[in-house]
Structures are given as C-alpha cells and as structure tokens.
Protein backbone atom coordinates (compact mmCIF):
# COMPACT_ATOMS: atom_id res chain seq x y z
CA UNK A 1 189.85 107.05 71.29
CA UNK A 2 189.02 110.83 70.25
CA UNK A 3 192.44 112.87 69.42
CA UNK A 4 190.86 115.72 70.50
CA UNK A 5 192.09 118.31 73.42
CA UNK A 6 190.94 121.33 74.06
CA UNK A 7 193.71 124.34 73.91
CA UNK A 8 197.40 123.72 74.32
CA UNK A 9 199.67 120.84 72.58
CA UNK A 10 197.99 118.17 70.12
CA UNK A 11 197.89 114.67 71.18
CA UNK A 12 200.86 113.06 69.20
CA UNK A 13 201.05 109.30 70.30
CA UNK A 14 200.71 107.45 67.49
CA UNK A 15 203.42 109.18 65.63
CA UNK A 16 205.94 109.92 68.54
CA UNK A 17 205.15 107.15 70.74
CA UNK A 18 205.18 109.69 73.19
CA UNK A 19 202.35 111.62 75.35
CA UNK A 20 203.68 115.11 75.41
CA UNK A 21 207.07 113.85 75.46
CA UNK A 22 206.44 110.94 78.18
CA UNK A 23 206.47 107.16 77.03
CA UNK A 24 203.29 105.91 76.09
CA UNK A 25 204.28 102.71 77.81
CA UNK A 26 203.81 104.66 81.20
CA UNK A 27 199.98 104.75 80.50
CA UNK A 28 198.94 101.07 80.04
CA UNK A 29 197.55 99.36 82.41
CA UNK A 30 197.08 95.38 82.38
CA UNK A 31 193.39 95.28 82.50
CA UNK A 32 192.79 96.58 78.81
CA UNK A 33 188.92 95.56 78.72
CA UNK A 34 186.56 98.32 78.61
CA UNK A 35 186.81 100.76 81.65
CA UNK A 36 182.67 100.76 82.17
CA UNK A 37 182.69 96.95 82.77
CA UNK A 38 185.21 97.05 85.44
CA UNK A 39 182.74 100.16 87.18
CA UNK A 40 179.74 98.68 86.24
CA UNK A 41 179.27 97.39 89.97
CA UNK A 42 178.92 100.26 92.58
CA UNK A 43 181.13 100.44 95.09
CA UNK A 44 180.12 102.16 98.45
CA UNK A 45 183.61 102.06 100.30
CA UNK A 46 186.27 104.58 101.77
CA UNK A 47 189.42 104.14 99.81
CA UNK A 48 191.43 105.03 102.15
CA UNK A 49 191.93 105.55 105.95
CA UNK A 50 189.10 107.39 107.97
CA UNK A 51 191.77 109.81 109.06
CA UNK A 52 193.46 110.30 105.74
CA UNK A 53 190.34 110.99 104.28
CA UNK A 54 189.65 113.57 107.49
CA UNK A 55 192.79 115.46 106.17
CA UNK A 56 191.52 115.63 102.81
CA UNK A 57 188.56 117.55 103.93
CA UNK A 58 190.75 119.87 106.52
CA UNK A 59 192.60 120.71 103.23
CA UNK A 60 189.62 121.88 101.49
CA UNK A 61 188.53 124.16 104.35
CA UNK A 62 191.73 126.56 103.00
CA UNK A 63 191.39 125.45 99.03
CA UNK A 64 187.90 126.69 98.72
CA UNK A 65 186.58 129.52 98.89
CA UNK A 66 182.93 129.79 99.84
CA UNK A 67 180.34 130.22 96.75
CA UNK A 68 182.75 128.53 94.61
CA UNK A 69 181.23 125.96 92.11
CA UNK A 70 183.67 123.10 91.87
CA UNK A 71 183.69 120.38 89.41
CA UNK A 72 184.45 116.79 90.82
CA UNK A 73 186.60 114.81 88.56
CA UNK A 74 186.16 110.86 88.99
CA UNK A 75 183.90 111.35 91.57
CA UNK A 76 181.98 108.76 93.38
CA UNK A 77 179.60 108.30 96.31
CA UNK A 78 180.73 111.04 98.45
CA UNK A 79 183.03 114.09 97.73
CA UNK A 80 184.59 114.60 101.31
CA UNK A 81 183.93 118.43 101.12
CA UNK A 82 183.51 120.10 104.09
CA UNK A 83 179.77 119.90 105.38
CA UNK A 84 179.46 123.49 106.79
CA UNK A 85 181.01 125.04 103.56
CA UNK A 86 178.96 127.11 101.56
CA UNK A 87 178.90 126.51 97.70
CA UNK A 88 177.70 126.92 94.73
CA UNK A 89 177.59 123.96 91.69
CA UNK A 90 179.17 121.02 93.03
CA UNK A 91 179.41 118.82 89.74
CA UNK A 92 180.31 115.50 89.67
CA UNK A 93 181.42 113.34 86.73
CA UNK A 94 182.32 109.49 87.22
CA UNK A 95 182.10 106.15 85.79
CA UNK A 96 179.09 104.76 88.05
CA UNK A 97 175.79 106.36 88.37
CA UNK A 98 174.55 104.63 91.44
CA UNK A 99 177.70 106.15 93.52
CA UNK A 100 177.14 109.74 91.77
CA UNK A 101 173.19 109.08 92.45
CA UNK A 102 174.35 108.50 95.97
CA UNK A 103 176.56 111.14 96.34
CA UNK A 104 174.54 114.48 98.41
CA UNK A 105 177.33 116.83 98.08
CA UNK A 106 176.97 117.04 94.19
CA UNK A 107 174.82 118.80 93.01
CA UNK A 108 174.09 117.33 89.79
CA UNK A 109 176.56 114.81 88.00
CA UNK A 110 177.10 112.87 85.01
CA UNK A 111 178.67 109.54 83.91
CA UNK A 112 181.46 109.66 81.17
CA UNK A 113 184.94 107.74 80.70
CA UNK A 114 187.92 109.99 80.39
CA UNK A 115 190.01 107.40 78.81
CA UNK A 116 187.89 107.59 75.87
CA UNK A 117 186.39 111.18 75.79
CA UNK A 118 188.99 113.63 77.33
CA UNK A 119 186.94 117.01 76.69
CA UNK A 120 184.68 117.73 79.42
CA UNK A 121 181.19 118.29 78.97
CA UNK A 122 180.39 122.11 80.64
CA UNK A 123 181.16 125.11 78.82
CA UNK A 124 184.19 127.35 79.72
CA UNK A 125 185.18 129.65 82.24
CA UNK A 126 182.33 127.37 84.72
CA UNK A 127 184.21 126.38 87.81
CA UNK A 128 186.50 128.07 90.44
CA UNK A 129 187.75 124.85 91.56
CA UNK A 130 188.25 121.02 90.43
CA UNK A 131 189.56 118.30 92.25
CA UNK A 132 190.33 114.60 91.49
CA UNK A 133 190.84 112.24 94.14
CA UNK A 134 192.69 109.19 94.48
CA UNK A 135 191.73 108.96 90.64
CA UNK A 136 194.75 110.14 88.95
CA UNK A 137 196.48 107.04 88.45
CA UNK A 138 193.75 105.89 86.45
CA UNK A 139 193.78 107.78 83.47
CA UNK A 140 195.42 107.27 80.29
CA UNK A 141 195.41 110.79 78.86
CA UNK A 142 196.08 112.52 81.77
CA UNK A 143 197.24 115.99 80.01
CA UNK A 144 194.22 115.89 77.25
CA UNK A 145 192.07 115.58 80.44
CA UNK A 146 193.95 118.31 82.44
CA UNK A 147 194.00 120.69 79.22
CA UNK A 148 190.06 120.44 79.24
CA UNK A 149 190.06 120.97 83.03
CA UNK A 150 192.14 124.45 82.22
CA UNK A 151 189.94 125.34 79.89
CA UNK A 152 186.53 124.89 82.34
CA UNK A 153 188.58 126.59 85.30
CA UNK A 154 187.77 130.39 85.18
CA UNK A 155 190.55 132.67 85.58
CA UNK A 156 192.83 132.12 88.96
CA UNK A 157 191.07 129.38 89.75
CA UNK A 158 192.21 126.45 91.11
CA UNK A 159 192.85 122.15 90.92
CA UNK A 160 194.08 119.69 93.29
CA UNK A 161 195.07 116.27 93.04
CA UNK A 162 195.12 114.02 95.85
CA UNK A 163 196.87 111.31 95.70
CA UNK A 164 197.67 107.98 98.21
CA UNK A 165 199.44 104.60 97.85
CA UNK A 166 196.49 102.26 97.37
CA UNK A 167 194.97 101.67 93.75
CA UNK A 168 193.48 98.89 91.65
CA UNK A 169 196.20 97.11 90.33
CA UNK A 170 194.64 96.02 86.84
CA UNK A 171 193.54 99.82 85.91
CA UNK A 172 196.01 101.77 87.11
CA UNK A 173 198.91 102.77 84.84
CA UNK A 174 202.32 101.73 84.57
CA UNK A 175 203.63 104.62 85.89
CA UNK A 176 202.12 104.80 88.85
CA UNK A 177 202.99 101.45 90.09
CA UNK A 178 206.81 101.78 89.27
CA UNK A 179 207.68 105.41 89.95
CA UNK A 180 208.44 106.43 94.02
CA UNK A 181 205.70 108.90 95.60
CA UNK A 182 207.71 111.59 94.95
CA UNK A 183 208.52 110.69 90.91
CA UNK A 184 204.40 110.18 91.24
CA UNK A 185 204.03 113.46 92.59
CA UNK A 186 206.89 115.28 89.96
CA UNK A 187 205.08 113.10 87.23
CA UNK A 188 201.65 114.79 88.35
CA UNK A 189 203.49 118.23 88.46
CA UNK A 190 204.79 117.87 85.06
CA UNK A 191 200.82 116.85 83.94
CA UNK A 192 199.57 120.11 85.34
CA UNK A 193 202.45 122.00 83.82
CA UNK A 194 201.95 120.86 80.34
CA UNK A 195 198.53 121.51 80.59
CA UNK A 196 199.29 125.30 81.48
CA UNK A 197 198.25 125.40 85.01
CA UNK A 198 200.71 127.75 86.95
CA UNK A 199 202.05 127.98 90.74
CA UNK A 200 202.25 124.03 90.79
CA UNK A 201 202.90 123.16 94.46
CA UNK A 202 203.44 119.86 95.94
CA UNK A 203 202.04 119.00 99.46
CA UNK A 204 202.34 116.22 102.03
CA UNK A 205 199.49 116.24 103.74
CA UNK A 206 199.48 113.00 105.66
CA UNK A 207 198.22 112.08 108.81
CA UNK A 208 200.38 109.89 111.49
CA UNK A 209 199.78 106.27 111.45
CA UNK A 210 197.53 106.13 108.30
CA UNK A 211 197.48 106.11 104.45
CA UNK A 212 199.79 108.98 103.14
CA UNK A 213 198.01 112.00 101.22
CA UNK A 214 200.09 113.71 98.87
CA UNK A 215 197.86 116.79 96.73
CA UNK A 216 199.14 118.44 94.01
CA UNK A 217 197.82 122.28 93.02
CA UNK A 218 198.30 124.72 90.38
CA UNK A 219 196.41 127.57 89.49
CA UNK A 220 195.22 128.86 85.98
C-alpha cells in the first residue's frame, strides 16, 4: 500500500505499530484477499432497514444545502439523497462499477479501493459536502482517507458518517466488531479529529423498531 496522505500527520505503521496512535491490530480484518474480488459481484440490495434508510435521507434534507456538490465515499447503487434536492456534482467513488453505473443520483463516479490508494482523485477545495455510508468499518486507513477527504472539502464544508450495526463480517475491521456503538462512534470521532475536521458531533438518529443509525459530522 501507498504511504502517502495528503496534509496532516504521516502514516507511521510500520515503525510504531500504530495508526496515528491507535493499534494497527484494530484495522485487520479476516478476509485479507484482495478487496476487488470480494466486490467484483454487484450487489443491488438495501443494507439496512427501509425506515432506517428513510432517516438517512430526512437527515440530509438539514446537512445539505442546495447547489452543493457532494462527493460520495464508498458509494454504491443508490445514494439515498433526497429526490427533490437541488445539487450540483454528485460524485461517486466505489469498488463496483455496475452499482455506481446504476446509481442516478451521481452524477459521474469512479471505481478505486481506498485500502490501497487513500488520496482521492479530484482536485482541492471541490466539494461542500462528503458522506460515507455504512462504509466506515471497512477501511483500513481510515485517517489517510479522511485527511484526503479534508483536503477536497472546501472551506466550512461538511462530512458525515453514517453508521449501523450490520456489516460483512470477513471485511470489516477488528475494531468495529469488538468496540460498543458508542466506542464505534468515539473511535469515528477521534478519525475525524485527527484528520483536522472541527465541530465533531455525534448523532443518534434511529428510527423505532429498526436498524439503529448513528452519523458522525465535523466540519473543516
């Protein structure tokens, strides 16, 4: 993998054995085989519960502005952005191109694995807002990815992380299937903070009798 970050702290696991002073045993996961064989398969589903995912987009209503361009981190075959909202670029970047292909809310999108190329591929200063998903518990460099997201973010703009309970168990770090929801949450907090993202706030926004949504902000 590239040591590369853009702005902020170097990368120092292989001297430390730490990612920016966290264990790098938090960010294995058990399937170790290449991430773009385990995606290579599309896969049109919902995650998560209908109404979970319904709360997700209420959220967004009061996260983004109209006319911003947003960058999709981990994206797949839909976005769950409010339909009546006004934007501008809506860029996604996954692992699968038939699910970004699929996806009408982006648009335009591009495949590339963060867990082997960190720096993201638009120039900076480019988007007012990013969000990731139900993704986060997937990546391996989670602050080299979230230093490159600062640096694409213009100025006061704007990330959220949305977070649930369900996740592949073979890809998703150790971390995230040991810590409580909120150590997952504090852990994500701590990512953003590191990363230099400001006015970190940590929301439950579940709905009764489905999957929990926890989202995570901060502002550049």
């Amino acid at each position: 993998m590239s040591d590369g970050v853009v702005g902020g702290e170097s990368n120092k696991d292989d001297q430390s054995g730490e990612h920016f002073g966290l264990p790098n045993a938090w960010f294995v996961c058990a399937d170790e085989a290449p991430d773009e064989d385990f995606y290579q398969t599309p896969r049109m589903v919902a995650h998560v519960d209908e109404a979970t995912l319904t709360a997700l987009t209420e959220f967004y209503r009061s996260f983004i502005p109209p006319q911003s361009d947003v960058v999709d981190l981990m994206s797949s075959w839909i976005s769950h952005l409010p339909a009546e909202l006004p934007l501008g670029r809506v860029v996604g970047l996954g692992m699968n191109a038939d699910e970004l292909a699929a996806n009408t809310q982006l648009t335009e999108w591009s495949v590339q694995n963060l867990n082997e190329q960190p720096v993201l591929p638009y120039a900076s200063a480019s988007f007012d807002r990013a969000v990731i998903v139900v993704s986060i518990q997937y990546l391996r460099r989670p602050i080299d990815v979230l230093l490159s997201v600062h640096n694409v973010l213009r100025d006061g703009a704007e990330i959220a992380i949305a977070m649930s309970h369900r996740l592949f168990p073979t890809k998703a770090i150790v971390a995230f299937q040991s810590l409580a929801a909120d150590e997952r949450m504090n852990l994500v907090r701590y990512y953003l903070d590191k990363a230099g993202f400001r006015e970190i706030n940590l929301l439950d926004c579940s709905p009764p009798n489905a999957d929990p949504l926890w989202i995570v902000t901060g502002k550049k």
